[in-house]
Protein backbone atom coordinates (compact mmCIF):
# COMPACT_ATOMS: atom_id res chain seq x y z
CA UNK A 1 89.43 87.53 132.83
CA UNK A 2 89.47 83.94 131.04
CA UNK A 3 92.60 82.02 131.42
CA UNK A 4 94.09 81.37 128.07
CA UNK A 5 94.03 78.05 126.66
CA UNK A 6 97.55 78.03 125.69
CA UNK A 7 100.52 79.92 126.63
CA UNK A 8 103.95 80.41 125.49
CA UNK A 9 106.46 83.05 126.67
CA UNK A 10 109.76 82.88 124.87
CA UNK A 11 109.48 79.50 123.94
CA UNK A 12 112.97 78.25 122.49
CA UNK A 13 113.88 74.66 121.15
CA UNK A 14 117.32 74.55 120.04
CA UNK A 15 119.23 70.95 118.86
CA UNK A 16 122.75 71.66 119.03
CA UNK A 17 123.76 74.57 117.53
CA UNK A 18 120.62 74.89 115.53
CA UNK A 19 117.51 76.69 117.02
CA UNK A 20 114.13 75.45 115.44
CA UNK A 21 111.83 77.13 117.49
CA UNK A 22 112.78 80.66 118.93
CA UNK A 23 111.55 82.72 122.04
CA UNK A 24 108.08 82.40 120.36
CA UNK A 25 105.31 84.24 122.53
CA UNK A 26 101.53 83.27 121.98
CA UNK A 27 98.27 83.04 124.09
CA UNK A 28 95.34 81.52 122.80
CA UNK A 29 91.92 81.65 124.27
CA UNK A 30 89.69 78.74 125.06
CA UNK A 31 87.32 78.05 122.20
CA UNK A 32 89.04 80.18 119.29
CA UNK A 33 90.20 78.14 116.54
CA UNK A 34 93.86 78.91 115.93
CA UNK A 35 95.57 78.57 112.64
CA UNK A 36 99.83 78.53 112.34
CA UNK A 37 101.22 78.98 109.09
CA UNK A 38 104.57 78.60 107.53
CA UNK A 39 106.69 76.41 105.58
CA UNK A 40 108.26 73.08 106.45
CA UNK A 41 111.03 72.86 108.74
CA UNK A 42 109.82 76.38 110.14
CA UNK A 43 109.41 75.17 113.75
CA UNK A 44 105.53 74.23 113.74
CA UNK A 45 105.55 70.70 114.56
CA UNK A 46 108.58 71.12 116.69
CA UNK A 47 106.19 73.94 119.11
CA UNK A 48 103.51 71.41 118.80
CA UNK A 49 105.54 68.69 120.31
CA UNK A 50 106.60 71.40 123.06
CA UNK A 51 102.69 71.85 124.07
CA UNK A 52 102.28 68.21 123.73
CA UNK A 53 104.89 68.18 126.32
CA UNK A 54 106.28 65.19 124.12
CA UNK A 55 109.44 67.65 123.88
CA UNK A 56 111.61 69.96 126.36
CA UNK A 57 111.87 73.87 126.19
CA UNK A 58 115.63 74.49 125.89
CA UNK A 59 114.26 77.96 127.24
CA UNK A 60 110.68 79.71 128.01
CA UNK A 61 107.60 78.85 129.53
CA UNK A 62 104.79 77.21 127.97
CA UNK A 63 101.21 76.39 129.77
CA UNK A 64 98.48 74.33 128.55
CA UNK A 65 94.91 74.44 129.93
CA UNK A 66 96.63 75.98 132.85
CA UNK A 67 99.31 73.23 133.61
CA UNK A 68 103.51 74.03 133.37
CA UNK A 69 104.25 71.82 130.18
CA UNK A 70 107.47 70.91 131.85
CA UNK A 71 105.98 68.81 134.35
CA UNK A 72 105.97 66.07 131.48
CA UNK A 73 103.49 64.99 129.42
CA UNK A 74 101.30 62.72 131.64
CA UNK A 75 99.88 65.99 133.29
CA UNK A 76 98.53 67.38 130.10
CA UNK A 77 97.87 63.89 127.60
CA UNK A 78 94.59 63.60 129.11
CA UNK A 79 93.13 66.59 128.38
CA UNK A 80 94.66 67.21 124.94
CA UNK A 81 93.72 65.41 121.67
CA UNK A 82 96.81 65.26 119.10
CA UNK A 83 96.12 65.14 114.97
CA UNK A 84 99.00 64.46 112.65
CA UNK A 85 99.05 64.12 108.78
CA UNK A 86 100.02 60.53 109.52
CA UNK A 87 97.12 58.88 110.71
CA UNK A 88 97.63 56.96 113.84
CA UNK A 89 95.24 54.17 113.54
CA UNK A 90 96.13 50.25 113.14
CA UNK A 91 95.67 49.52 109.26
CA UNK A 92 94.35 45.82 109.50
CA UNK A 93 91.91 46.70 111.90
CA UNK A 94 88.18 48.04 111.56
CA UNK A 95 87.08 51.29 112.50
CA UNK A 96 85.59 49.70 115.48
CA UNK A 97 88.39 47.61 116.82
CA UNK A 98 90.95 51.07 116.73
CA UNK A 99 88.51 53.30 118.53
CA UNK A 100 87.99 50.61 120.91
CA UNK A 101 91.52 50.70 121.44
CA UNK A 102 91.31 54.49 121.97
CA UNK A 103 88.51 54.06 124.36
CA UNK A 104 90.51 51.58 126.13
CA UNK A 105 93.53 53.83 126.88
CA UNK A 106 91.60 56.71 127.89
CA UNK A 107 89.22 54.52 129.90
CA UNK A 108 86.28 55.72 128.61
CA UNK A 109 83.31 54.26 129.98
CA UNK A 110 79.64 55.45 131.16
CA UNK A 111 76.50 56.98 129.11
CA UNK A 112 78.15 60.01 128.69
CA UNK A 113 80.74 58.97 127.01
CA UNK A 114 78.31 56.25 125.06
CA UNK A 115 76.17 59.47 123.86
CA UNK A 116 79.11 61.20 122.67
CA UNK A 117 80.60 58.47 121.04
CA UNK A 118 76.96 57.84 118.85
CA UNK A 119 76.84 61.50 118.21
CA UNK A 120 80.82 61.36 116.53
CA UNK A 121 80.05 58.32 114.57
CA UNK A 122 77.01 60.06 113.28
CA UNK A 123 78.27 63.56 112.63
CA UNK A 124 81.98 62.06 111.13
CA UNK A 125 79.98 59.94 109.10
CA UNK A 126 81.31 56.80 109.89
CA UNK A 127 78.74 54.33 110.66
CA UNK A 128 78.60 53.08 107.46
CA UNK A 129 82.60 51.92 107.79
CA UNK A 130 82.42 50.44 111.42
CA UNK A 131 83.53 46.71 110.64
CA UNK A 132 86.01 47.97 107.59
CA UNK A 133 89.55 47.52 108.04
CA UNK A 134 90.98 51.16 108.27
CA UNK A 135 93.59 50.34 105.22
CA UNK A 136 90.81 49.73 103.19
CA UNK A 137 88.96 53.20 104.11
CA UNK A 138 88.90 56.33 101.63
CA UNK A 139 91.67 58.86 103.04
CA UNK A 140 88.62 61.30 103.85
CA UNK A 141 86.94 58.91 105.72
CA UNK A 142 90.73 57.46 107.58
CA UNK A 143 90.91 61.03 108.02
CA UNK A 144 87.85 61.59 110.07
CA UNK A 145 88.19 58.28 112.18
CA UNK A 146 91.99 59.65 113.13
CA UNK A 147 89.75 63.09 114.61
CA UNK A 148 87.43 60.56 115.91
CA UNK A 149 90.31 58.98 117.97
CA UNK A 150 91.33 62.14 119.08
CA UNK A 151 88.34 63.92 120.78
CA UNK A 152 86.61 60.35 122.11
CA UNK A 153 87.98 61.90 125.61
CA UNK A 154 86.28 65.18 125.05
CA UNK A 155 89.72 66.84 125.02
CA UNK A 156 89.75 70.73 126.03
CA UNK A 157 92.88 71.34 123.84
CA UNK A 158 92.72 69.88 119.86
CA UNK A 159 96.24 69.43 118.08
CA UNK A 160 95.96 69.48 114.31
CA UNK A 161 99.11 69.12 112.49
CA UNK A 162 98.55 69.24 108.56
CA UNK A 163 95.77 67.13 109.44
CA UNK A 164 94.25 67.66 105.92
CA UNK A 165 97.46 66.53 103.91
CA UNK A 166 96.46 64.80 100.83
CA UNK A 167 92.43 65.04 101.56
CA UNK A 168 90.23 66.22 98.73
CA UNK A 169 88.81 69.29 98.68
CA UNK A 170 84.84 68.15 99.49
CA UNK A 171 86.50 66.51 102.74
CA UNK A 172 88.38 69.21 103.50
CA UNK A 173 85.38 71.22 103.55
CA UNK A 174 83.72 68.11 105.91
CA UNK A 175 86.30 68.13 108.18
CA UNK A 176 86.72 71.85 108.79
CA UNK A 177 82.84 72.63 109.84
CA UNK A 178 83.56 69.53 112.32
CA UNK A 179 86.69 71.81 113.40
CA UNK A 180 83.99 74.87 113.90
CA UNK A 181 81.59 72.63 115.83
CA UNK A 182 84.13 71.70 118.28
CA UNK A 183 85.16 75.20 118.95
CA UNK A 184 81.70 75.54 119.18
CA UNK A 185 81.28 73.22 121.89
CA UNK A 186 84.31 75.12 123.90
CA UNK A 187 87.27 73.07 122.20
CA UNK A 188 90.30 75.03 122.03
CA UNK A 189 92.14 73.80 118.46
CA UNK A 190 95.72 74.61 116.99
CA UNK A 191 95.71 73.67 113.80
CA UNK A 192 98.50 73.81 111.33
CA UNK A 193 97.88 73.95 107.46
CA UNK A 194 99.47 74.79 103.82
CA UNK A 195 95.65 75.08 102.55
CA UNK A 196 95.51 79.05 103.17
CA UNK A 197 92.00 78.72 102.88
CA UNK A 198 91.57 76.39 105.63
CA UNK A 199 93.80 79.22 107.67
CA UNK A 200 90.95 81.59 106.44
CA UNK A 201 88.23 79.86 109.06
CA UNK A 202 90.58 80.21 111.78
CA UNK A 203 89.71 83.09 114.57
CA UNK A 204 93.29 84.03 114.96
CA UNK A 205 96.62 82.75 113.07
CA UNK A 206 100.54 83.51 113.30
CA UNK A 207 102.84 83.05 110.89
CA UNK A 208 106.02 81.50 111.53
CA UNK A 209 109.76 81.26 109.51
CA UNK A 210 113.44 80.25 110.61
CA UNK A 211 111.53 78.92 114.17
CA UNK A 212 110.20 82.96 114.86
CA UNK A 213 107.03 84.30 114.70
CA UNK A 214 106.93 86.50 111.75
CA UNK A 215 102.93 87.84 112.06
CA UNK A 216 99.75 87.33 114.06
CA UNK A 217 96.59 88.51 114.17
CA UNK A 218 92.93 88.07 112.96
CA UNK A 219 92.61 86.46 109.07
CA UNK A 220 90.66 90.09 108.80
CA UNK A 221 93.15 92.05 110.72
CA UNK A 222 95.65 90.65 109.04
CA UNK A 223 94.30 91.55 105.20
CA UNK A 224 93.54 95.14 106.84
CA UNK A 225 96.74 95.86 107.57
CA UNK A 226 98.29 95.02 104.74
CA UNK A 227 95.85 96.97 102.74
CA UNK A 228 95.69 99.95 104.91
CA UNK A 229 92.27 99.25 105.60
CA UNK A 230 89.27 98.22 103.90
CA UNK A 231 89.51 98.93 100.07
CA UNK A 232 85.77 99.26 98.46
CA UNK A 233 85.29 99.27 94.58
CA UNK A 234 82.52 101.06 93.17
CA UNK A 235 81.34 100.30 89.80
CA UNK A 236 77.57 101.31 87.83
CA UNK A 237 74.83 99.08 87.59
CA UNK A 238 76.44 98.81 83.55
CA UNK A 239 79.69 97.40 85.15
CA UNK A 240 81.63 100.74 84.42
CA UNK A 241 83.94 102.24 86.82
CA UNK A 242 82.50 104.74 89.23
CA UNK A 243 85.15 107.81 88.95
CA UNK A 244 87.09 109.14 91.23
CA UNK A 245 84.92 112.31 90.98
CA UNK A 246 82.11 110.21 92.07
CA UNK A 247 83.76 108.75 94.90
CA UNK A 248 84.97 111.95 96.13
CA UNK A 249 81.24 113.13 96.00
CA UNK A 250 79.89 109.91 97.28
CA UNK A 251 82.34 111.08 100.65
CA UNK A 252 81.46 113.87 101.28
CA UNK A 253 78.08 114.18 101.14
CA UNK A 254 78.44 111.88 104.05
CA UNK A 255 81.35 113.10 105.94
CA UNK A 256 83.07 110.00 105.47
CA UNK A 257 86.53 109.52 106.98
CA UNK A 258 87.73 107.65 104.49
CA UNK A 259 90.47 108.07 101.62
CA UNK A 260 90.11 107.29 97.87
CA UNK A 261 93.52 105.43 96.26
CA UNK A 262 93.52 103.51 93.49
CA UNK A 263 90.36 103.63 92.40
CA UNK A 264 88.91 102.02 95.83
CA UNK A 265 87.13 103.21 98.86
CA UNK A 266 89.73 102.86 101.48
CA UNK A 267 88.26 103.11 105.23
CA UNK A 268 89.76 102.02 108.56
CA UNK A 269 86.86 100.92 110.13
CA UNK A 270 83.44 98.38 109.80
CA UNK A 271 81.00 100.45 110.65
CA UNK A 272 82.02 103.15 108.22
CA UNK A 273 82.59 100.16 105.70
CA UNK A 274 78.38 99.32 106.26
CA UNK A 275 77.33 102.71 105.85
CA UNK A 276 79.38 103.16 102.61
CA UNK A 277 78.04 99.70 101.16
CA UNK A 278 74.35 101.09 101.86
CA UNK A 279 75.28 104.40 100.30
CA UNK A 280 77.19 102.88 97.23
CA UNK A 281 73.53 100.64 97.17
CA UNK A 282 71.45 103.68 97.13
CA UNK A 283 73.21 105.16 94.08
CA UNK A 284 72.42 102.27 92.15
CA UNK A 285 76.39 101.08 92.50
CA UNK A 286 77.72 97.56 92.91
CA UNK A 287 80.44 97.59 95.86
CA UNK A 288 83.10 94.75 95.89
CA UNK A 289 85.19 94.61 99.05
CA UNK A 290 88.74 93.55 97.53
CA UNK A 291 90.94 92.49 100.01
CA UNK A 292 94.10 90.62 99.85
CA UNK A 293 94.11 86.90 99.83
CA UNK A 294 95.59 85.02 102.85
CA UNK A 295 98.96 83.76 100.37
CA UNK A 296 99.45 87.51 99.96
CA UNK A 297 99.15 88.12 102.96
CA UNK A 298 101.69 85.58 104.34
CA UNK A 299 104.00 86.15 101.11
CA UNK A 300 104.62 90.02 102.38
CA UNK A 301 105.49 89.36 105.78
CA UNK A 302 107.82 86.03 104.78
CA UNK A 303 109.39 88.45 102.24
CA UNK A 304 110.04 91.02 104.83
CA UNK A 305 111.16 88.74 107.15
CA UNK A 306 113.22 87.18 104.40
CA UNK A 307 114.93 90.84 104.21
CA UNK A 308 115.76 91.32 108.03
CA UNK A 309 117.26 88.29 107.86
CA UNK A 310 119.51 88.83 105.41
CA UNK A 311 119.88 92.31 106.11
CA UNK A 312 121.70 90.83 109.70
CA UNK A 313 118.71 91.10 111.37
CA UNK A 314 118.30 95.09 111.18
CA UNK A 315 114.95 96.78 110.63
């Protein structure tokens, strides 16, 4: 079996009497992009600083890339790459000058790390802004030399904390098919956002509220669940409604094992979901998946949550 990027078993961080992060259990798989939603002050960045191992478990135990985060944070620094929404780059120096400075403390040196180095400058599009100052630099483009910074050492574990905070939407967009690319390329990332469509390119997510985990899943699962499945609407090539008559017969000339509610298709699985797509297609019928969004999604379970809570914590 692969050995999980990232492991936390009852992870707890409390400061005094208040607990912001609490007995929080997650394990994330090398290469899967991992998205962790909730509000602020919910616990994120305080977890993230727990991985980092740039803060102590008050209770748990949390692993990263295989190594005990409580043996401090010189074990793990060197194979992790940390993104915050404040850029960490020196303001009256160029582009060049900071990521020689990155270089520096990582001790990067050889044709390796020369090759890789080209290829970031390329593919961040930043070789146009080498000998800028970096206070002088477009947030997108500060933005993308702060990821720069971060993965010069090839880390196996990416940190993203809001990293997209204030970015336009076109950069956004840039920066998160560089996010894909390094998962591509076997780059395990946790990245935190309030964009719920950036959480929609994640492989897996978990929402979080009062320092607990609330949800998790897959952004598909996720939607599924919430709308008992996948719902399917139907309509004529005219844009008219198929009827539920229709529908029904549509079924079971098939043998479908699906359910009609609401005026949708509802089926529990994707293969069932294909066939009914090529069968609404072959009646001349225009099918519309219509799941729920990703900020429905995350409202239902914070407003359930919301209610245990106040409820004393009962079910």
């Amino acid at each position: 079996m692969t050995r999980p990027a990232i492991v936390c078993k009852g992870v707890t961080r409390r400061f005094g009497d208040f607990t912001a992060v609490d007995s929080v259990d997650l394990e994330i798989l090398p290469g899967r992009v991992f998205g962790f939603v909730g509000s602020n002050g919910s616990g994120k960045t305080t977890l993230i600083r727990m991985l980092c191992g740039l803060l102590a478990l008050s209770e748990g135990r949390a692993e990263v890339g295989g190594t005990d985060v409580s043996q401090g944070a010189e074990k793990i620094l060197t194979r992790i790459g940390y993104m915050s929404q404040k850029v960490a780059l020196y303001q009256g120096l160029t582009v060049t000058q900071n990521l020689d400075f990155y270089a520096g403390i990582y001790l990067l040196s050889g044709d390796e790390y020369h090759q890789w180095r080209r290829y970031l400058e390329d593919r961040l599009d930043l070789s146009d802004y080498l000998k800028r100052p970096v206070g002088s630099l477009p947030a997108g483009v500060r933005q993308r030399t702060a990821l720069m910074a971060c993965i010069m050492h090839r880390p196996e574990i990416l940190f993203l904390d809001e990293p997209t905070a204030g970015v336009d939407l076109p950069n956004r967009v840039i920066f998160w098919e560089i996010v894909r690319e390094l998962a591509s390329k076997d780059i395990t990332v946790f990245a935190t956002s309030h964009y719920m469509d950036e959480m929609e390119l994640c492989d897996d997510l978990a929402f979080i509220a009062w320092g607990k985990l609330i949800a998790k899943g897959t952004p598909e699962g996720l939607k599924t669940e919430l709308a008992g499945g996948y719902p399917l609407k139907l309509q004529h090539a005219d844009g008219s409604t198929v009827s539920d008559s229709e529908l029904e017969e549509c079924l079971s000339d098939n043998g479908f094992d699906a359910a009609i509610k609401d005026g949708h298709i509802i089926t529990q699985n994707r293969a069932e979901l294909t066939a009914l797509l090529r069968k609404a297609a072959n009646r001349g019928c225009e099918a519309s998946l219509e799941l729920p969004g990703m900020e429905a999604v995350f409202s239902h379970h914070y407003h359930k949550a919301l209610a245990v809570r106040d409820n004393g914590g009962a079910a």
